[in-house]
PDB file of N, CA and C in Angstrom:
ATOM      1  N   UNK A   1      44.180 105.676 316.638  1.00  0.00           N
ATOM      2  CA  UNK A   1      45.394 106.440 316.891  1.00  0.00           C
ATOM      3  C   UNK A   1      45.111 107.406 318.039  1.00  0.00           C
ATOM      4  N   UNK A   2      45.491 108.569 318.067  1.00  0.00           N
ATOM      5  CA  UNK A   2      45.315 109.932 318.880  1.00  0.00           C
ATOM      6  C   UNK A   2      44.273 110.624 318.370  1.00  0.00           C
ATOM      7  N   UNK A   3      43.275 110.921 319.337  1.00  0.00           N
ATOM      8  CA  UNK A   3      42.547 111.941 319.377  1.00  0.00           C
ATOM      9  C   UNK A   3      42.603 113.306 319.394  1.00  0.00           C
ATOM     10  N   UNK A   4      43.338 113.594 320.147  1.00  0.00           N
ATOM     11  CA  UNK A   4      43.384 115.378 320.958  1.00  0.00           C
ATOM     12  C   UNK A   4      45.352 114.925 320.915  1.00  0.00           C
ATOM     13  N   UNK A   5      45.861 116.746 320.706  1.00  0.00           N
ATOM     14  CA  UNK A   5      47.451 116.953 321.354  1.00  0.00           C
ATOM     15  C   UNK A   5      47.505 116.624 321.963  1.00  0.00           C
ATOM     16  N   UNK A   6      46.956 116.545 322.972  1.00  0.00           N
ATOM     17  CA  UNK A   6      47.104 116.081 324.959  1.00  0.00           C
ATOM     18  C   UNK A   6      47.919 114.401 324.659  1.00  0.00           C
ATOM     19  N   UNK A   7      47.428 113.828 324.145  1.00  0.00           N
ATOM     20  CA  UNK A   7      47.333 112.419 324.290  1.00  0.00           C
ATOM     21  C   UNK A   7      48.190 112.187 323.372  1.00  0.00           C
ATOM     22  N   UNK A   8      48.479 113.098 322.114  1.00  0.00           N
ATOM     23  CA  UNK A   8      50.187 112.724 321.268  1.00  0.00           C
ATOM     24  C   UNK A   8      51.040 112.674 322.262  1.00  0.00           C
ATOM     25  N   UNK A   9      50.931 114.026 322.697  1.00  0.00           N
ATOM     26  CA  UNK A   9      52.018 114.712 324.136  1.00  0.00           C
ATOM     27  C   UNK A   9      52.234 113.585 325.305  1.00  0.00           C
ATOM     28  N   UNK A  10      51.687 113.035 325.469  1.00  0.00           N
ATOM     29  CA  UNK A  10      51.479 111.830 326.509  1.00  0.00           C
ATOM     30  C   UNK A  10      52.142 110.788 326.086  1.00  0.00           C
ATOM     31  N   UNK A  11      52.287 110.447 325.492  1.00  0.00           N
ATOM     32  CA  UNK A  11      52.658 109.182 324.495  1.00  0.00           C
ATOM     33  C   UNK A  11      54.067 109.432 324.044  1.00  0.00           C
ATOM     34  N   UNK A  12      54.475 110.918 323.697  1.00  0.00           N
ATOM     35  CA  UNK A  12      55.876 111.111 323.192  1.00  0.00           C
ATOM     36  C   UNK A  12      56.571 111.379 324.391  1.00  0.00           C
ATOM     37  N   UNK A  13      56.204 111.747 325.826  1.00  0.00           N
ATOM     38  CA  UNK A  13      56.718 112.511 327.003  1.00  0.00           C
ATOM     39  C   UNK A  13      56.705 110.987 327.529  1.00  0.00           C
ATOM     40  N   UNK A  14      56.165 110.161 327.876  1.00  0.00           N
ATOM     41  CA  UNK A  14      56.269 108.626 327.926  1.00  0.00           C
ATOM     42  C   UNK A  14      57.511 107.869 327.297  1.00  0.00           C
ATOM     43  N   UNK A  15      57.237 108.029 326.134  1.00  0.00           N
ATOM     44  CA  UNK A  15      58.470 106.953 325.163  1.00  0.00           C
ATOM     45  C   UNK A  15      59.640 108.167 325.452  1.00  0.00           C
ATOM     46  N   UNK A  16      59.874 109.230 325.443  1.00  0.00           N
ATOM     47  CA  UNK A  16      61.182 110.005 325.798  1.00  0.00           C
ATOM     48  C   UNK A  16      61.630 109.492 327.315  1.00  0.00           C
ATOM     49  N   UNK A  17      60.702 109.671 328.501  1.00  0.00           N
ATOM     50  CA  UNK A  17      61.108 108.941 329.411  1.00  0.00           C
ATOM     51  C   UNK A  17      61.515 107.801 329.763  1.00  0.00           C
ATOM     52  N   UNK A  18      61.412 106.843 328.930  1.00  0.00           N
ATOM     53  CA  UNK A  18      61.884 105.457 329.096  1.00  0.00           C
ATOM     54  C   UNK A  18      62.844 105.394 328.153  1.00  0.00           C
ATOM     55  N   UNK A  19      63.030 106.020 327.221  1.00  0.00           N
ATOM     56  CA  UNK A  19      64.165 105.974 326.589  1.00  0.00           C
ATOM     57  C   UNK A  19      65.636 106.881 327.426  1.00  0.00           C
ATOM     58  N   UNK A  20      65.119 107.538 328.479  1.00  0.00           N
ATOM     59  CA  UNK A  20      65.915 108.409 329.211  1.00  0.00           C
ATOM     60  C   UNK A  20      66.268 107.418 330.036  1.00  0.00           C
ATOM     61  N   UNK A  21      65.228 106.643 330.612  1.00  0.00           N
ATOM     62  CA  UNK A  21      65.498 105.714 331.997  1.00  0.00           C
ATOM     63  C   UNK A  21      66.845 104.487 331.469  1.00  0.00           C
ATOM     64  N   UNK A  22      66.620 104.244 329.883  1.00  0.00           N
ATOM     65  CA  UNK A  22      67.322 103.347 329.337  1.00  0.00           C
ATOM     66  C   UNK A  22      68.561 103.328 328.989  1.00  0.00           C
ATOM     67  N   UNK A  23      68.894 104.931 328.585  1.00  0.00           N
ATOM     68  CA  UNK A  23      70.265 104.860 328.141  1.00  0.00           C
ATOM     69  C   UNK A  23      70.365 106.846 328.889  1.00  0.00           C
ATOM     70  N   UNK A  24      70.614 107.042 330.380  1.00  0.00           N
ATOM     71  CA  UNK A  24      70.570 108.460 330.848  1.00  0.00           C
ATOM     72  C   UNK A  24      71.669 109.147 330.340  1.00  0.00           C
ATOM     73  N   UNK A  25      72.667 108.596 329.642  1.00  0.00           N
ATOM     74  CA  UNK A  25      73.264 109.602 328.937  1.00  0.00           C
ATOM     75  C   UNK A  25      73.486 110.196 327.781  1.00  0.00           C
ATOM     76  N   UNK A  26      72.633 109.671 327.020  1.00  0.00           N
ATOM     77  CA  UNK A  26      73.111 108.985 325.534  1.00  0.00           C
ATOM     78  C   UNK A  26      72.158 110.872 325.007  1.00  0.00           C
ATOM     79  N   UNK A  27      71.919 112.085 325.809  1.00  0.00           N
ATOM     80  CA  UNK A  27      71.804 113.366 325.511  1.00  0.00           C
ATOM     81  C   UNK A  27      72.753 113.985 326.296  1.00  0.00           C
ATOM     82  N   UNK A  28      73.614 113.718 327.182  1.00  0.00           N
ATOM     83  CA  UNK A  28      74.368 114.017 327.622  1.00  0.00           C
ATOM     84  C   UNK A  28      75.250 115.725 327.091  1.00  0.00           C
ATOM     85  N   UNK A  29      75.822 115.447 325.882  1.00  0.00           N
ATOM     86  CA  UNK A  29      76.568 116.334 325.084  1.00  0.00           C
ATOM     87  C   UNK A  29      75.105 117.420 324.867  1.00  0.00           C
ATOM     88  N   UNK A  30      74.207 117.094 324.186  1.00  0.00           N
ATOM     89  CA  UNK A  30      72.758 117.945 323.760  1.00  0.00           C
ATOM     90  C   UNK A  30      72.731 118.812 325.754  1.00  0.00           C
ATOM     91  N   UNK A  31      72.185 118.139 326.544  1.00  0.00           N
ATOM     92  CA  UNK A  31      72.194 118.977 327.483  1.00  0.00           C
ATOM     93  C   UNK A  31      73.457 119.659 328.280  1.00  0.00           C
ATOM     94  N   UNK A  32      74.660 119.472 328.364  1.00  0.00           N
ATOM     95  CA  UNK A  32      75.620 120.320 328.644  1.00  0.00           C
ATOM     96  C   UNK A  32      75.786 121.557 327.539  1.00  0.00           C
ATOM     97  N   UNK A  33      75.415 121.372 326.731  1.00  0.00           N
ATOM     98  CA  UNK A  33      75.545 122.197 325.330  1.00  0.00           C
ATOM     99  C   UNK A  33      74.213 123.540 326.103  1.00  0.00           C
ATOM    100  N   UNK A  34      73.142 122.902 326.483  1.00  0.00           N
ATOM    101  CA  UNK A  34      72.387 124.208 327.010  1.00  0.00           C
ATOM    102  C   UNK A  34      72.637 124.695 328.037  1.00  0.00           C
ATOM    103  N   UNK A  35      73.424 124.296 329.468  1.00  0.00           N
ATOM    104  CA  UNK A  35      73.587 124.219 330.041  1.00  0.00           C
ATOM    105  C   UNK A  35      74.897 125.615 330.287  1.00  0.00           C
ATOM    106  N   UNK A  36      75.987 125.113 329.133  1.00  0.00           N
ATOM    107  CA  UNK A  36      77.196 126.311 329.211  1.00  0.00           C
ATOM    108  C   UNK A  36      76.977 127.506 329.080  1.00  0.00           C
ATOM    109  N   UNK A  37      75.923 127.623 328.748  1.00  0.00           N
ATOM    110  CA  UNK A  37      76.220 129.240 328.236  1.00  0.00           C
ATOM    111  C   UNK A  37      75.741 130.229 329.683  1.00  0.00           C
ATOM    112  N   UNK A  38      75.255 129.584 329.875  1.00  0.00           N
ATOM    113  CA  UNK A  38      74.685 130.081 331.536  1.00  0.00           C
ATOM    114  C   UNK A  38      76.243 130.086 332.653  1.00  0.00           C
ATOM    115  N   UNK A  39      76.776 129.428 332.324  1.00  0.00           N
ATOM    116  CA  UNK A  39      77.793 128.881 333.506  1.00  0.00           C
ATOM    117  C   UNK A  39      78.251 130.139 333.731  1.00  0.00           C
ATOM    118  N   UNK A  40      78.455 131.484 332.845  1.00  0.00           N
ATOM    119  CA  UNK A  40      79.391 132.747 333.476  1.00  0.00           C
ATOM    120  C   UNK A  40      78.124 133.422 334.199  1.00  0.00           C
ATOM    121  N   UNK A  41      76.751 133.032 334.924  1.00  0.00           N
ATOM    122  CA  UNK A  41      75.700 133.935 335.002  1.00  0.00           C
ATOM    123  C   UNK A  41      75.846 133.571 336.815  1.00  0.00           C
ATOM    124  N   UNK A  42      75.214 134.308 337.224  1.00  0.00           N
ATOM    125  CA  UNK A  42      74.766 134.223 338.416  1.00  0.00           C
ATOM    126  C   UNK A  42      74.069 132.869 339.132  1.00  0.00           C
ATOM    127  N   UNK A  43      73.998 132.300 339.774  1.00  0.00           N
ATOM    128  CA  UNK A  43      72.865 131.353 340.418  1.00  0.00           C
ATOM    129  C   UNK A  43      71.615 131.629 340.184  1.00  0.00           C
ATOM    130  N   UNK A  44      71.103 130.705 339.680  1.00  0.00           N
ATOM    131  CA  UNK A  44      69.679 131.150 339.663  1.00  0.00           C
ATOM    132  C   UNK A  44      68.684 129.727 339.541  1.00  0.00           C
ATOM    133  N   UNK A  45      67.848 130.399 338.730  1.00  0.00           N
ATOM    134  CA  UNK A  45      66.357 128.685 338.635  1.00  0.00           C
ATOM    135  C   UNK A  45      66.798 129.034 337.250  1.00  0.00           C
ATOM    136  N   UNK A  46      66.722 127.669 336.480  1.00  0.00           N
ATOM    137  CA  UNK A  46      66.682 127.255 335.024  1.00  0.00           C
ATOM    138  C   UNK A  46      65.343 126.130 335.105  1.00  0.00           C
ATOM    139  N   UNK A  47      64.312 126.573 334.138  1.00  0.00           N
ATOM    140  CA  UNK A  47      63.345 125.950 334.005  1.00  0.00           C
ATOM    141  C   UNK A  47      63.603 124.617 332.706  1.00  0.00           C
ATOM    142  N   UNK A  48      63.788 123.806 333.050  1.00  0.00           N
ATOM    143  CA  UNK A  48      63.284 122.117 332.004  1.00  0.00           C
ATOM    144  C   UNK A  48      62.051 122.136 331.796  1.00  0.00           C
ATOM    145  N   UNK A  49      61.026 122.851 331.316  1.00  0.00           N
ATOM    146  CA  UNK A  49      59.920 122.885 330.712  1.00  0.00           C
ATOM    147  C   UNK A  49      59.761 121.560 329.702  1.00  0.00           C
ATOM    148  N   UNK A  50      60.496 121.443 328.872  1.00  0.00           N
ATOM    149  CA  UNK A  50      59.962 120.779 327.876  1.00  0.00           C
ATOM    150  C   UNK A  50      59.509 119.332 327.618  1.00  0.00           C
ATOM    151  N   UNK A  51      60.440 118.836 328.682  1.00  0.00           N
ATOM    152  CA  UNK A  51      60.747 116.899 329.204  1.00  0.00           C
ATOM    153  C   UNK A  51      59.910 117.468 330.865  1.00  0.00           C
ATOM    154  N   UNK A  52      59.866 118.009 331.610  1.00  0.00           N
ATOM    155  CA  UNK A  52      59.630 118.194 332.884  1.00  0.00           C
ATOM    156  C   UNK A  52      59.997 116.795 333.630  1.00  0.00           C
ATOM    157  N   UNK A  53      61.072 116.438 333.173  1.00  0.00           N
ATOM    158  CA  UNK A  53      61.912 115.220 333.690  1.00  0.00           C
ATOM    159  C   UNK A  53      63.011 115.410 334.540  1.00  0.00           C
ATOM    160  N   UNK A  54      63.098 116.844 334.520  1.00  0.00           N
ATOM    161  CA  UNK A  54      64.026 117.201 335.297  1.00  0.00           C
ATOM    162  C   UNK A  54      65.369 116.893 334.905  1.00  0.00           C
ATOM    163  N   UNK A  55      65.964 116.074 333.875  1.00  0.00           N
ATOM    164  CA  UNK A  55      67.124 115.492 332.954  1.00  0.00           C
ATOM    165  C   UNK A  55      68.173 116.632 333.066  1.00  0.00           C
ATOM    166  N   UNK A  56      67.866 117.885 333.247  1.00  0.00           N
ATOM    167  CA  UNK A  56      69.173 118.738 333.612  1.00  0.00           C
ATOM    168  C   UNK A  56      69.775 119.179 334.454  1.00  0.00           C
ATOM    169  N   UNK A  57      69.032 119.006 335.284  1.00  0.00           N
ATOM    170  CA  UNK A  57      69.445 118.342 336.936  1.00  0.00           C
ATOM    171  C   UNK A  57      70.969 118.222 337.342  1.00  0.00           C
ATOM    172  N   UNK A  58      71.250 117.279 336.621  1.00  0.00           N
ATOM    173  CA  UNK A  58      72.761 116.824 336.928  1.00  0.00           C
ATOM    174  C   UNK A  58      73.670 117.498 336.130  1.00  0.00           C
ATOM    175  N   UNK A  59      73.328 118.361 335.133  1.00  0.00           N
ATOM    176  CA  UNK A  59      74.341 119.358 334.545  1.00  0.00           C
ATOM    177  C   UNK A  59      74.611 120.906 335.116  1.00  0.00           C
ATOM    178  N   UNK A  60      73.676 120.871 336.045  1.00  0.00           N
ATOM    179  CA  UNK A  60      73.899 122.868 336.331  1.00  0.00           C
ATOM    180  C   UNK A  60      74.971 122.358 337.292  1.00  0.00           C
ATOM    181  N   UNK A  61      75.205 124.021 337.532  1.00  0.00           N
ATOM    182  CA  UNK A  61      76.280 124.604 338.080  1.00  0.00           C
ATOM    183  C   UNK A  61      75.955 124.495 339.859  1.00  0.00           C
ATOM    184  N   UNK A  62      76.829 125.068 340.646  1.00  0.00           N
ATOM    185  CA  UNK A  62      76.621 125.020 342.000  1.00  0.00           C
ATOM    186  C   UNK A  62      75.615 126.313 342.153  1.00  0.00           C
ATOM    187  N   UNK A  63      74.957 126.133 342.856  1.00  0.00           N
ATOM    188  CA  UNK A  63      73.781 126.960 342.962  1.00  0.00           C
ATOM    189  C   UNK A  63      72.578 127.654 342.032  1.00  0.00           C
ATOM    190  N   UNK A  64      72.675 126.571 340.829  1.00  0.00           N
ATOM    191  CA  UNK A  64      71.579 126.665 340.001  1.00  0.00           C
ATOM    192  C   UNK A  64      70.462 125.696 340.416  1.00  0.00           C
ATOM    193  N   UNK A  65      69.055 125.965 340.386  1.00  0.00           N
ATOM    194  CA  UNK A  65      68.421 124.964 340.905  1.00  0.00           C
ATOM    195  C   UNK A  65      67.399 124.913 339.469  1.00  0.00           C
ATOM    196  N   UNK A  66      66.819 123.459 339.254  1.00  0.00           N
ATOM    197  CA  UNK A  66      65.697 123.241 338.113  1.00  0.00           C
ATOM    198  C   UNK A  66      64.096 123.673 339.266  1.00  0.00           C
ATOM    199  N   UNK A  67      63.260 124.364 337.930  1.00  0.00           N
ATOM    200  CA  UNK A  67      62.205 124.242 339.018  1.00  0.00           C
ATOM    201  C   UNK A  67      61.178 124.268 337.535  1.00  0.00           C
TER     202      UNK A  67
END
């Protein structure tokens, strides 16, 4: 099986990505949902830490950037 976190983490950040590549909308509703509450804020950077897939990308606002 897995040795070390590193290599769970690898394996689940893997199968999330191809399941992203497979069906890119099918979180659609889940990421606009994080996405709104920001919309009355200023421009700014919103960090995708968690997928570092960048997947929210296509939901910010005009002059929000992912970094």
């Amino acid at each position: 099986m897995f040795d070390t976190y590193s290599e769970i983490f690898e394996k689940r950040a893997a199968d999330f990505h191809y399941a992203m590549r497979q069906c890119p909308g099918a979180r659609a509703v889940e990421f606009s949902a994080v996405i709104e509450p920001l919309r009355h804020l200023p421009a700014g950077l919103v960090c995708d830490m968690p997928s570092a897939g960048d997947y929210l990308a296509e939901y910010l606002c005009l002059g929000m950037t992912t970094g």
